[in-house]
N, C-alpha and C. Protein backbone atom coordinates (compact mmCIF):
# COMPACT_ATOMS: atom_id res chain seq x y z
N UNK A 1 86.30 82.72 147.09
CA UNK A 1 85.44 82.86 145.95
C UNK A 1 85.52 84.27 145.36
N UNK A 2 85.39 85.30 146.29
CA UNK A 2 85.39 87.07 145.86
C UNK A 2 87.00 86.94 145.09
N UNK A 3 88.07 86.52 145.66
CA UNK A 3 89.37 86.50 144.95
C UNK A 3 89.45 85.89 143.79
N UNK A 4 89.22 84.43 143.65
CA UNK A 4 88.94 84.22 142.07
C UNK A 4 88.04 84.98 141.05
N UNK A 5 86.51 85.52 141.80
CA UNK A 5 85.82 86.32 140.77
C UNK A 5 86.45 87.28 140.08
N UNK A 6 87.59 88.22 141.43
CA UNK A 6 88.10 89.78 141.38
C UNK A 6 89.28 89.03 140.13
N UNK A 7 89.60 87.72 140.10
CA UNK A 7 91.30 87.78 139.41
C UNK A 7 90.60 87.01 138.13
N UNK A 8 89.69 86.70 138.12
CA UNK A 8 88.70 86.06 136.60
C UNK A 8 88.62 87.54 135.44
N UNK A 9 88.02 88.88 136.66
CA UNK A 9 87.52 89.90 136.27
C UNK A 9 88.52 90.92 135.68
N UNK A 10 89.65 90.80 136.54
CA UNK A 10 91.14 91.41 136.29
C UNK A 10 91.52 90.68 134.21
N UNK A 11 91.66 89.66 134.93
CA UNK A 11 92.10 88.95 133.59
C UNK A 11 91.44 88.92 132.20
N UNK A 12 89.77 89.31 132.51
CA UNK A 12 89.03 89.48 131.55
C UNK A 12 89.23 90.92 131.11
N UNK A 13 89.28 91.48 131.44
CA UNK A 13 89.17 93.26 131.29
C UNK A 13 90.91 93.27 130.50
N UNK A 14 92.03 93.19 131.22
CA UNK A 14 93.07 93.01 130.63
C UNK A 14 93.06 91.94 128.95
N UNK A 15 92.34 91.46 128.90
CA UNK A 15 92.00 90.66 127.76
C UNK A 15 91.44 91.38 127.12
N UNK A 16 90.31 91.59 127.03
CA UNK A 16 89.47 93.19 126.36
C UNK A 16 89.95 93.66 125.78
N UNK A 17 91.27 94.31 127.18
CA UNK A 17 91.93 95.51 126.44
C UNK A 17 92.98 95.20 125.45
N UNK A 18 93.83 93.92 125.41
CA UNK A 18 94.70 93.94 124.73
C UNK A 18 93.85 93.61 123.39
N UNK A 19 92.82 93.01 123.64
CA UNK A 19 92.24 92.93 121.91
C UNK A 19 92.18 94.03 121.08
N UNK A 20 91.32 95.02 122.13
CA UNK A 20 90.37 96.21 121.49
C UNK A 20 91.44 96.80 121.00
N UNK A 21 92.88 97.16 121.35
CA UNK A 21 93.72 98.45 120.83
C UNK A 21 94.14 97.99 119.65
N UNK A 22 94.58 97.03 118.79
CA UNK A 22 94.86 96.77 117.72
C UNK A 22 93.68 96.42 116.35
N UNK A 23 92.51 96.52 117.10
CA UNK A 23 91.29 96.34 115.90
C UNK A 23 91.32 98.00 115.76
N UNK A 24 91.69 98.50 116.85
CA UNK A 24 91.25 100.03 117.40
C UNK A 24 92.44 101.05 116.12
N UNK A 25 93.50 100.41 116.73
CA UNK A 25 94.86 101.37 115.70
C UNK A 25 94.63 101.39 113.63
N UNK A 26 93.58 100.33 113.41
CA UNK A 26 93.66 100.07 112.06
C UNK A 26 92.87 100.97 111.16
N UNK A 27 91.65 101.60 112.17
CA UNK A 27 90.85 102.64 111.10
C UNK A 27 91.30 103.70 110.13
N UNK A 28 90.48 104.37 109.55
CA UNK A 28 91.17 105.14 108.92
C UNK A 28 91.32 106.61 108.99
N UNK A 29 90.55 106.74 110.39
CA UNK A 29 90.89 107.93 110.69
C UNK A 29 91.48 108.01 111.97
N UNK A 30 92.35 107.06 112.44
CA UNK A 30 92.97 106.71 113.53
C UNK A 30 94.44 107.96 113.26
N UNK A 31 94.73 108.15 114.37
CA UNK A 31 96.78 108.86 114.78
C UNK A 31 97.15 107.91 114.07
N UNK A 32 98.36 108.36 113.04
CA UNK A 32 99.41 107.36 112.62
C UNK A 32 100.34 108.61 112.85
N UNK A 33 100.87 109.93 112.79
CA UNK A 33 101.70 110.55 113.09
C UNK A 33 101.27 111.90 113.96
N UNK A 34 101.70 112.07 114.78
CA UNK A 34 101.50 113.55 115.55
C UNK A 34 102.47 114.55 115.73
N UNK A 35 102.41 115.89 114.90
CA UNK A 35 103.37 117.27 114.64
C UNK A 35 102.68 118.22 115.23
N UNK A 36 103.89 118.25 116.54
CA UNK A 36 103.40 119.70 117.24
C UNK A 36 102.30 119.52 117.78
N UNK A 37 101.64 118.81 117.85
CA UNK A 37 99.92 118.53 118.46
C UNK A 37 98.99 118.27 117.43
N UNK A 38 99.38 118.57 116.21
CA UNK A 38 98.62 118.22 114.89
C UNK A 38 98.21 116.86 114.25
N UNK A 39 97.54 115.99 114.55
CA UNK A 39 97.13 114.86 113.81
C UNK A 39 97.46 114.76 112.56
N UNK A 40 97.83 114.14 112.22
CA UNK A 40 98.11 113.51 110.66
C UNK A 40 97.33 111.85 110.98
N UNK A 41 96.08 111.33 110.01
CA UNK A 41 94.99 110.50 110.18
C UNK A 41 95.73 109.50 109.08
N UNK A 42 95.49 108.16 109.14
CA UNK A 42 95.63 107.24 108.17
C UNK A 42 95.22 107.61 106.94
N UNK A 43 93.76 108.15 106.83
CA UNK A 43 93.51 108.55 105.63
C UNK A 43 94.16 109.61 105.08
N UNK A 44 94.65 110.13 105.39
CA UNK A 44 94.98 111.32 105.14
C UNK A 44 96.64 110.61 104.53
N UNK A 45 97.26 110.20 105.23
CA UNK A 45 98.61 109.43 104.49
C UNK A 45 97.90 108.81 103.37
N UNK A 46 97.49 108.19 103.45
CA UNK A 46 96.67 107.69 102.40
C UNK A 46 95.97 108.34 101.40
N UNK A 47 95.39 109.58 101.14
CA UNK A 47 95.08 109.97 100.05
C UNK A 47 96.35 110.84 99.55
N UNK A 48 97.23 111.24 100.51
CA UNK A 48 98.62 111.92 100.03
C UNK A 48 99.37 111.27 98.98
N UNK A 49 99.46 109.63 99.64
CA UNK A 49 100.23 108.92 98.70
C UNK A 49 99.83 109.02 97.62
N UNK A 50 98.66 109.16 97.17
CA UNK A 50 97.68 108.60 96.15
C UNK A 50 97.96 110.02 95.06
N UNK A 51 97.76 111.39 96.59
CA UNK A 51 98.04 112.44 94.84
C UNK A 51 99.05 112.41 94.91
N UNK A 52 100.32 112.03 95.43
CA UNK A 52 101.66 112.00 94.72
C UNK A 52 101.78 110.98 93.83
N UNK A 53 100.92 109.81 93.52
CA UNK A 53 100.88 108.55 92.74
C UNK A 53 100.92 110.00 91.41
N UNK A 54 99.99 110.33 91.41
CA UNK A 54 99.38 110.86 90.24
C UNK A 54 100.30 112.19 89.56
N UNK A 55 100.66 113.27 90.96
CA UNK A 55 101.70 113.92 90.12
C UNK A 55 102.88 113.52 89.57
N UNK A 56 103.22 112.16 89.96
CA UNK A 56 104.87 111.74 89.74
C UNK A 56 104.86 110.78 88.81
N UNK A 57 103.52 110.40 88.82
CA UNK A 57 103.33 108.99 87.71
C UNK A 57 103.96 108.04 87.74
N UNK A 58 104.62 107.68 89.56
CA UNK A 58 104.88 106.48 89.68
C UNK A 58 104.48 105.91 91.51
N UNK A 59 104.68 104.97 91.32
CA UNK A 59 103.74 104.35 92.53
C UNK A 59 105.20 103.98 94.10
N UNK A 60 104.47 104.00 94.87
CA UNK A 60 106.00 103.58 95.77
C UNK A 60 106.05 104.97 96.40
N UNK A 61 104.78 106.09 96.80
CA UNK A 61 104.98 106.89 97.53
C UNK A 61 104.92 107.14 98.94
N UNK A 62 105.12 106.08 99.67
CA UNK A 62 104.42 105.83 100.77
C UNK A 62 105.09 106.40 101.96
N UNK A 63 106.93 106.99 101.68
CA UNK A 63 107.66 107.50 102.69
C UNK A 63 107.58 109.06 101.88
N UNK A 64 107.82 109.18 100.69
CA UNK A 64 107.29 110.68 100.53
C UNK A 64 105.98 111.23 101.02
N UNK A 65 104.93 110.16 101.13
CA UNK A 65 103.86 111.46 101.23
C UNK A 65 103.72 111.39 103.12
N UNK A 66 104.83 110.58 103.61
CA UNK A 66 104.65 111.18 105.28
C UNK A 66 105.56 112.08 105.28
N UNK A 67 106.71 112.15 104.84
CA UNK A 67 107.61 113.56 104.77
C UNK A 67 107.09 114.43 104.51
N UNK A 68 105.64 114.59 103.48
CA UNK A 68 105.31 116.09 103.18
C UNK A 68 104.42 116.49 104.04
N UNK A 69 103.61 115.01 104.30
CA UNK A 69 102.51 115.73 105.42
C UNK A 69 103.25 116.23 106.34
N UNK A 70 104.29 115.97 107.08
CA UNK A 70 105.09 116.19 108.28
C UNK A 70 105.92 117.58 107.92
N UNK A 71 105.87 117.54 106.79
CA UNK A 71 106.77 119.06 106.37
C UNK A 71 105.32 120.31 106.48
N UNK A 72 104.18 119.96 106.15
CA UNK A 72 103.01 120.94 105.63
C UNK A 72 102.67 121.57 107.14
N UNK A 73 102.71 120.43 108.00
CA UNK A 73 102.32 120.49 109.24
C UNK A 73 103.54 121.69 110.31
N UNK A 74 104.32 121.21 109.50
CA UNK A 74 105.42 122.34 110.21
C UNK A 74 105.38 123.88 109.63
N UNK A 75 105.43 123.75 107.98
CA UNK A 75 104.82 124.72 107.81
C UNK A 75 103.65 125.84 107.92
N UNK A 76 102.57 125.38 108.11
CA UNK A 76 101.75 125.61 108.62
C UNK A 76 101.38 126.12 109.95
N UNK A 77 102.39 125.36 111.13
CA UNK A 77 102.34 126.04 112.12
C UNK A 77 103.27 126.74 112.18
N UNK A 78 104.10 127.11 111.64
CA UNK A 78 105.35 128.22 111.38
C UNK A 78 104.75 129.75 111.24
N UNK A 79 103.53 129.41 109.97
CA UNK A 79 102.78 130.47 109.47
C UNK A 79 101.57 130.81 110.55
N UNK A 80 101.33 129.86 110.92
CA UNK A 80 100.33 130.45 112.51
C UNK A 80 100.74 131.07 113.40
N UNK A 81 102.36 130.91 113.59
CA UNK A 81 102.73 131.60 114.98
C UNK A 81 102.81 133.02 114.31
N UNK A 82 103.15 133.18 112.92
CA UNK A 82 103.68 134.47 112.35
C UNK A 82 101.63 135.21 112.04
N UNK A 83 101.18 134.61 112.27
CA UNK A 83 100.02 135.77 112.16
C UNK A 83 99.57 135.34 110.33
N UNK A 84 99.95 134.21 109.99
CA UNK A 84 99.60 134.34 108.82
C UNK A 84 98.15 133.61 108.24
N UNK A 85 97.46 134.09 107.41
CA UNK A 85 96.38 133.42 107.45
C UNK A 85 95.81 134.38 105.81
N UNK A 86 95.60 132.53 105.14
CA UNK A 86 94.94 132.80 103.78
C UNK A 86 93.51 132.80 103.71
N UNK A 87 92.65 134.16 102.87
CA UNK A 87 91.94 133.76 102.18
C UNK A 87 91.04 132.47 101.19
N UNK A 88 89.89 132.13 101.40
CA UNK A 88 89.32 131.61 100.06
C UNK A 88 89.56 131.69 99.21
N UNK A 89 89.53 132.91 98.83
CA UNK A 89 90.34 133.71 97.32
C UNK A 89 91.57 132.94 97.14
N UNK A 90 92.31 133.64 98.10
CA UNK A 90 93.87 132.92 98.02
C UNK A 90 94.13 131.50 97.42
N UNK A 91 93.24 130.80 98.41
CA UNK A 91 93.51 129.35 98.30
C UNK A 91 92.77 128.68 96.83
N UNK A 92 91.36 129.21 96.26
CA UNK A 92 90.98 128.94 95.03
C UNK A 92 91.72 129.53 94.36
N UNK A 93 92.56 130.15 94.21
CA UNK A 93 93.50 131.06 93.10
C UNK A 93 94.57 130.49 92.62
N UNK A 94 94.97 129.56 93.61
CA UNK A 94 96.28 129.22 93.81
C UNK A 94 96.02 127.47 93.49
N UNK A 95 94.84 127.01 93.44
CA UNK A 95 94.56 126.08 93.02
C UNK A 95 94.27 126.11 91.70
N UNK A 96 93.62 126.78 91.32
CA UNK A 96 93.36 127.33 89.55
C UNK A 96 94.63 127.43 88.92
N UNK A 97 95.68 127.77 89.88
CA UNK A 97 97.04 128.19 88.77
C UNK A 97 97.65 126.96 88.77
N UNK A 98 97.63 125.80 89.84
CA UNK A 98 98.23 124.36 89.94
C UNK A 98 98.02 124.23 88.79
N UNK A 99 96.86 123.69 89.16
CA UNK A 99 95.98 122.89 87.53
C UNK A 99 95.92 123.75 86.23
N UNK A 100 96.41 124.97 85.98
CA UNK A 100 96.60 125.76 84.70
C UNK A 100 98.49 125.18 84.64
N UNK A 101 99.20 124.99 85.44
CA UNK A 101 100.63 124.32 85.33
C UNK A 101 100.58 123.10 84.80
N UNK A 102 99.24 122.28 85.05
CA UNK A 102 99.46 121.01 84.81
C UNK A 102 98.34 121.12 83.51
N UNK A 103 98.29 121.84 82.74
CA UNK A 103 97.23 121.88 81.11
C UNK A 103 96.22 121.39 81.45
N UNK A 104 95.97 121.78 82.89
CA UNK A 104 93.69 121.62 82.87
C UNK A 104 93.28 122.68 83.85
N UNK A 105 92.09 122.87 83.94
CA UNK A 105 91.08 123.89 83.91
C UNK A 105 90.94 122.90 85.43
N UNK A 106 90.75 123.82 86.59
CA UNK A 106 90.57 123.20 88.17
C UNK A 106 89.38 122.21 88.10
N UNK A 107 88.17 122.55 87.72
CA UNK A 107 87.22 121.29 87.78
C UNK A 107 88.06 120.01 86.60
N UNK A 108 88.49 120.21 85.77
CA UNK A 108 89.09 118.73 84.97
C UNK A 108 90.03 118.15 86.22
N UNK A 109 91.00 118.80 86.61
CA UNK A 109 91.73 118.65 87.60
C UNK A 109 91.27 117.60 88.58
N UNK A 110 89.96 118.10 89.59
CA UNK A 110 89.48 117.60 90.13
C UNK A 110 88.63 116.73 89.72
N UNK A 111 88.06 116.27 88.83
CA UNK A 111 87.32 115.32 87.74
C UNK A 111 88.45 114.04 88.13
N UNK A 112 89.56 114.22 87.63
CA UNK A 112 91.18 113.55 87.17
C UNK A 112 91.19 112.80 88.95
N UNK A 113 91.13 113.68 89.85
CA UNK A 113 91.75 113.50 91.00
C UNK A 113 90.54 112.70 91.77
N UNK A 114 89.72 113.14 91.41
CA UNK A 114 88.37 112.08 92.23
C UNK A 114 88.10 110.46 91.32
N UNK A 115 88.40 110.49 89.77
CA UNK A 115 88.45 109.11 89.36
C UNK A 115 89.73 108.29 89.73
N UNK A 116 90.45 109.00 90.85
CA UNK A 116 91.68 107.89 91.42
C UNK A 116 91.73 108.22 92.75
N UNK A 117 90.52 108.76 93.11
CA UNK A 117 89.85 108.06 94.38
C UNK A 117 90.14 109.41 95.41
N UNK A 118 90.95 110.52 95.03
CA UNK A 118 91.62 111.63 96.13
C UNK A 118 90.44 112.45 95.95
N UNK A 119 90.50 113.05 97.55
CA UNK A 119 89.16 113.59 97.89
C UNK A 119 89.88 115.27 97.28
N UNK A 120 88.82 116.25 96.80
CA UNK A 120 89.29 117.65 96.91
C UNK A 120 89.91 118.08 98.11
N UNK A 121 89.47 117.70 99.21
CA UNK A 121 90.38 118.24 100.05
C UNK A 121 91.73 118.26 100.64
N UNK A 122 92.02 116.79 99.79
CA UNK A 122 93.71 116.68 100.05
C UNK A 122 94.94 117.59 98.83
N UNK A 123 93.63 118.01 97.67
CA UNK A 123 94.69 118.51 96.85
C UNK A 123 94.43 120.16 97.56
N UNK A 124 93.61 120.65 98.27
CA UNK A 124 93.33 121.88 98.99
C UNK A 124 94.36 121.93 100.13
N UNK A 125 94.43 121.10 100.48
CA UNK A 125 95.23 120.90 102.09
C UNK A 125 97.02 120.83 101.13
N UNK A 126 97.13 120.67 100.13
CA UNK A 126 98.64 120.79 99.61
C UNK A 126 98.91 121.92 99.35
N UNK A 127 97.84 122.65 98.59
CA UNK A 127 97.59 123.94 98.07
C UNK A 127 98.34 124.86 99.50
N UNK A 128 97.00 124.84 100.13
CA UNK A 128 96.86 125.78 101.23
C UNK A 128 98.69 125.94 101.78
N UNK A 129 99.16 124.47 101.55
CA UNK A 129 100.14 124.35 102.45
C UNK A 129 101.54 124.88 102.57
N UNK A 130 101.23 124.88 100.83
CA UNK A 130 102.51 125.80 100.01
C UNK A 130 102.03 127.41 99.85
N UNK A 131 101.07 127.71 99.18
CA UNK A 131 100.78 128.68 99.40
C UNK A 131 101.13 129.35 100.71
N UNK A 132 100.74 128.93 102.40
CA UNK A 132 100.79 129.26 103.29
C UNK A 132 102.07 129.73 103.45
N UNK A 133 103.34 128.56 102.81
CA UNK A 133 104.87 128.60 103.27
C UNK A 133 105.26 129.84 102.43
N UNK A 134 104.89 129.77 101.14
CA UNK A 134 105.75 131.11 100.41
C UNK A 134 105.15 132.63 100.87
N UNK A 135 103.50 132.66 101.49
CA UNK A 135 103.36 133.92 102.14
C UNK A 135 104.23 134.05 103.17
N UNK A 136 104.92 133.02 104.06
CA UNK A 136 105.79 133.14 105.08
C UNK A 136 106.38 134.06 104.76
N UNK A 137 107.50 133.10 103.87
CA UNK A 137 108.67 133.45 104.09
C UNK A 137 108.98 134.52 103.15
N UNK A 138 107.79 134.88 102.05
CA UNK A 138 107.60 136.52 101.11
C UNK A 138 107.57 137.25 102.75
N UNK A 139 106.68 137.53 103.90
CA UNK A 139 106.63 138.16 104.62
C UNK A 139 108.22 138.28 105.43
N UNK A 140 108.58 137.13 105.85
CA UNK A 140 110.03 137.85 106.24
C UNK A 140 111.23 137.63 105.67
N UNK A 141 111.26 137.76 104.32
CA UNK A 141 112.53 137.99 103.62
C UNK A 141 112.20 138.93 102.34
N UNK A 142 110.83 139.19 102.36
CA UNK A 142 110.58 140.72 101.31
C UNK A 142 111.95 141.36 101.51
N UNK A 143 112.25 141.93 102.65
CA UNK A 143 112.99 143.20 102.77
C UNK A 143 114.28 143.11 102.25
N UNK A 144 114.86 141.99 102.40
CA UNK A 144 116.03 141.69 101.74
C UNK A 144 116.52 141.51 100.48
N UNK A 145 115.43 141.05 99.90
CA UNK A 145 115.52 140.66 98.79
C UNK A 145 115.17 142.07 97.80
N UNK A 146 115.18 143.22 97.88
CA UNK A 146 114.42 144.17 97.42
C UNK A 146 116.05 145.40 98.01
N UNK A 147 116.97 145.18 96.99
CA UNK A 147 118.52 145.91 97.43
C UNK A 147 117.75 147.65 97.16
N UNK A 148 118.63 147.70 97.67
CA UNK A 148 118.34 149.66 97.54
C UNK A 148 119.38 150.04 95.98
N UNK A 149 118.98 151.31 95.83
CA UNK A 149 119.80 151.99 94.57
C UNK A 149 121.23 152.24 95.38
N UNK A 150 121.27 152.35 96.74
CA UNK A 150 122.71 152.59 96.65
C UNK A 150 123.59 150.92 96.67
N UNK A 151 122.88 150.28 96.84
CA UNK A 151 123.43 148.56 96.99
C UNK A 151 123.67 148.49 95.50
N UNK A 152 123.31 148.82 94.13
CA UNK A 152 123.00 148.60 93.30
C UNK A 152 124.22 149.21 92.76
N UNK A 153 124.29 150.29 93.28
CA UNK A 153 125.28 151.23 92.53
C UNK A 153 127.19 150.78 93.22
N UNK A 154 126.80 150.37 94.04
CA UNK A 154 128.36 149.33 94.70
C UNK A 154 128.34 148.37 94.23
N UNK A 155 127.21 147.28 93.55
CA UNK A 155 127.99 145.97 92.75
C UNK A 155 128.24 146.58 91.62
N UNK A 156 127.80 147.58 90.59
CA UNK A 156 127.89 147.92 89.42
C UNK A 156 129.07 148.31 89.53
N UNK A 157 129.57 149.44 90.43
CA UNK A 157 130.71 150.35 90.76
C UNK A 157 131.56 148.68 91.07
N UNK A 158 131.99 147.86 92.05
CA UNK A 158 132.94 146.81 91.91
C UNK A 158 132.86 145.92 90.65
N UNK A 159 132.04 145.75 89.93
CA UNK A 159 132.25 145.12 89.49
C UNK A 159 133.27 145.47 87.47
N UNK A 160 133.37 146.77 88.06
CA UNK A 160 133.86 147.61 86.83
C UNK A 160 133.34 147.77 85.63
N UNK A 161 133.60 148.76 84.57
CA UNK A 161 133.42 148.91 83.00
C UNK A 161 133.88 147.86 82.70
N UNK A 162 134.89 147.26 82.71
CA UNK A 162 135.38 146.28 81.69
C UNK A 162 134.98 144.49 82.29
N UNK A 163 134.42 144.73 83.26
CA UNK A 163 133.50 143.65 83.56
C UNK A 163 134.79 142.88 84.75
N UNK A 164 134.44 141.73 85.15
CA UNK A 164 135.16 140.92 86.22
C UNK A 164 136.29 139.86 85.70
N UNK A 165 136.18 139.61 84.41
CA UNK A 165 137.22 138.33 84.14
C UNK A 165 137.95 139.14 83.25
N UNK A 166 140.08 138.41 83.17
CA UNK A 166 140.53 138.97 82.89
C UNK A 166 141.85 137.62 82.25
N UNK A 167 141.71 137.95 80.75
CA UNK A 167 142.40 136.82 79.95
C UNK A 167 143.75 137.42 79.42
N UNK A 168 144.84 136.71 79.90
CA UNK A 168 145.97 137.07 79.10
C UNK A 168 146.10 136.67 78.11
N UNK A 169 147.08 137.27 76.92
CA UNK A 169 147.21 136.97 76.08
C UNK A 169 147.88 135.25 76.14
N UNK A 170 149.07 135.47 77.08
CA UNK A 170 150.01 134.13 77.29
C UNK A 170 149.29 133.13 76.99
N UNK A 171 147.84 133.64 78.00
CA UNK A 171 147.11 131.94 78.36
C UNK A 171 146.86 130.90 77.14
């Protein structure tokens, strides 16, 4: 009798469980991708798709907006290991200039973006994300990009007075 109860009890619990994990995987703030230890949430794919619906003005974004979350997420922790870290300022600044690119004023913007359902914080979390990447990589490739006067004075000097191309008459 204890053996049938224990293998009734086995079988029930194993039943349970195989139900519960698939009502369980569907929410919307459930794991659908994990970067580096970083959650990326259903909703969150989901309101991505939605502002790329809107910047691209076409629908069918559903493998772009996991590539970007998965790209932001890398970025982002790229810029964490480097010590990098934005401002409020930063991040409202840089949102004001989006929406001055796209001919509206940040609250119209967000007006625009909440009547198609995207929360402010997913167009903040794009913001932040790019913003974050170009302070990167301004921090370690400033130096290069910034030639000295004597670098300046060797392409001018090779590249001669009479300039680099040279046409024969024949041709």
């Amino acid at each position: 009798m204890i053996k049938i109860t224990l293998r009734l009890g086995l079988a029930a619990l194993a039943l349970i469980g195989s139900l519960h994990s698939p009502a369980q995987a569907q929410g919307p703030f459930d794991l659908v991708i994990s970067v580096n230890r970083a959650a990326i949430t259903a909703y969150e794919l989901n309101q991505r798709e939605r502002f790329l619906e809107i910047l691209q003005r076409s629908s069918g974004m559903a493998q772009r907006a996991r590539d970007t979350l998965i790209e932001d997420r890398l970025k982002v922790a790229a810029a964490d290991r480097a010590g990098i870290k934005l401002s409020g300022a930063q991040v409202f600044t840089a949102m004001e200039g989006f929406a001055a690119n796209a001919n509206f004023d940040l609250d119209q913007l967000l007006e625009t973006l909440a009547q198609s359902s995207v929360d402010e914080q997913t167009y903040r979390d794009f913001i932040k994300a790019g913003v974050t990447w170009r302070e990167l990589v301004r921090a370690r490739f400033a130096a290069r990009s910034a030639p000295s006067e004597a670098e300046i004075d060797r392409a001018l000097a090779s590249a001669g007075a009479q300039g680099g191309v040279k046409v024969l008459l024949s041709e």
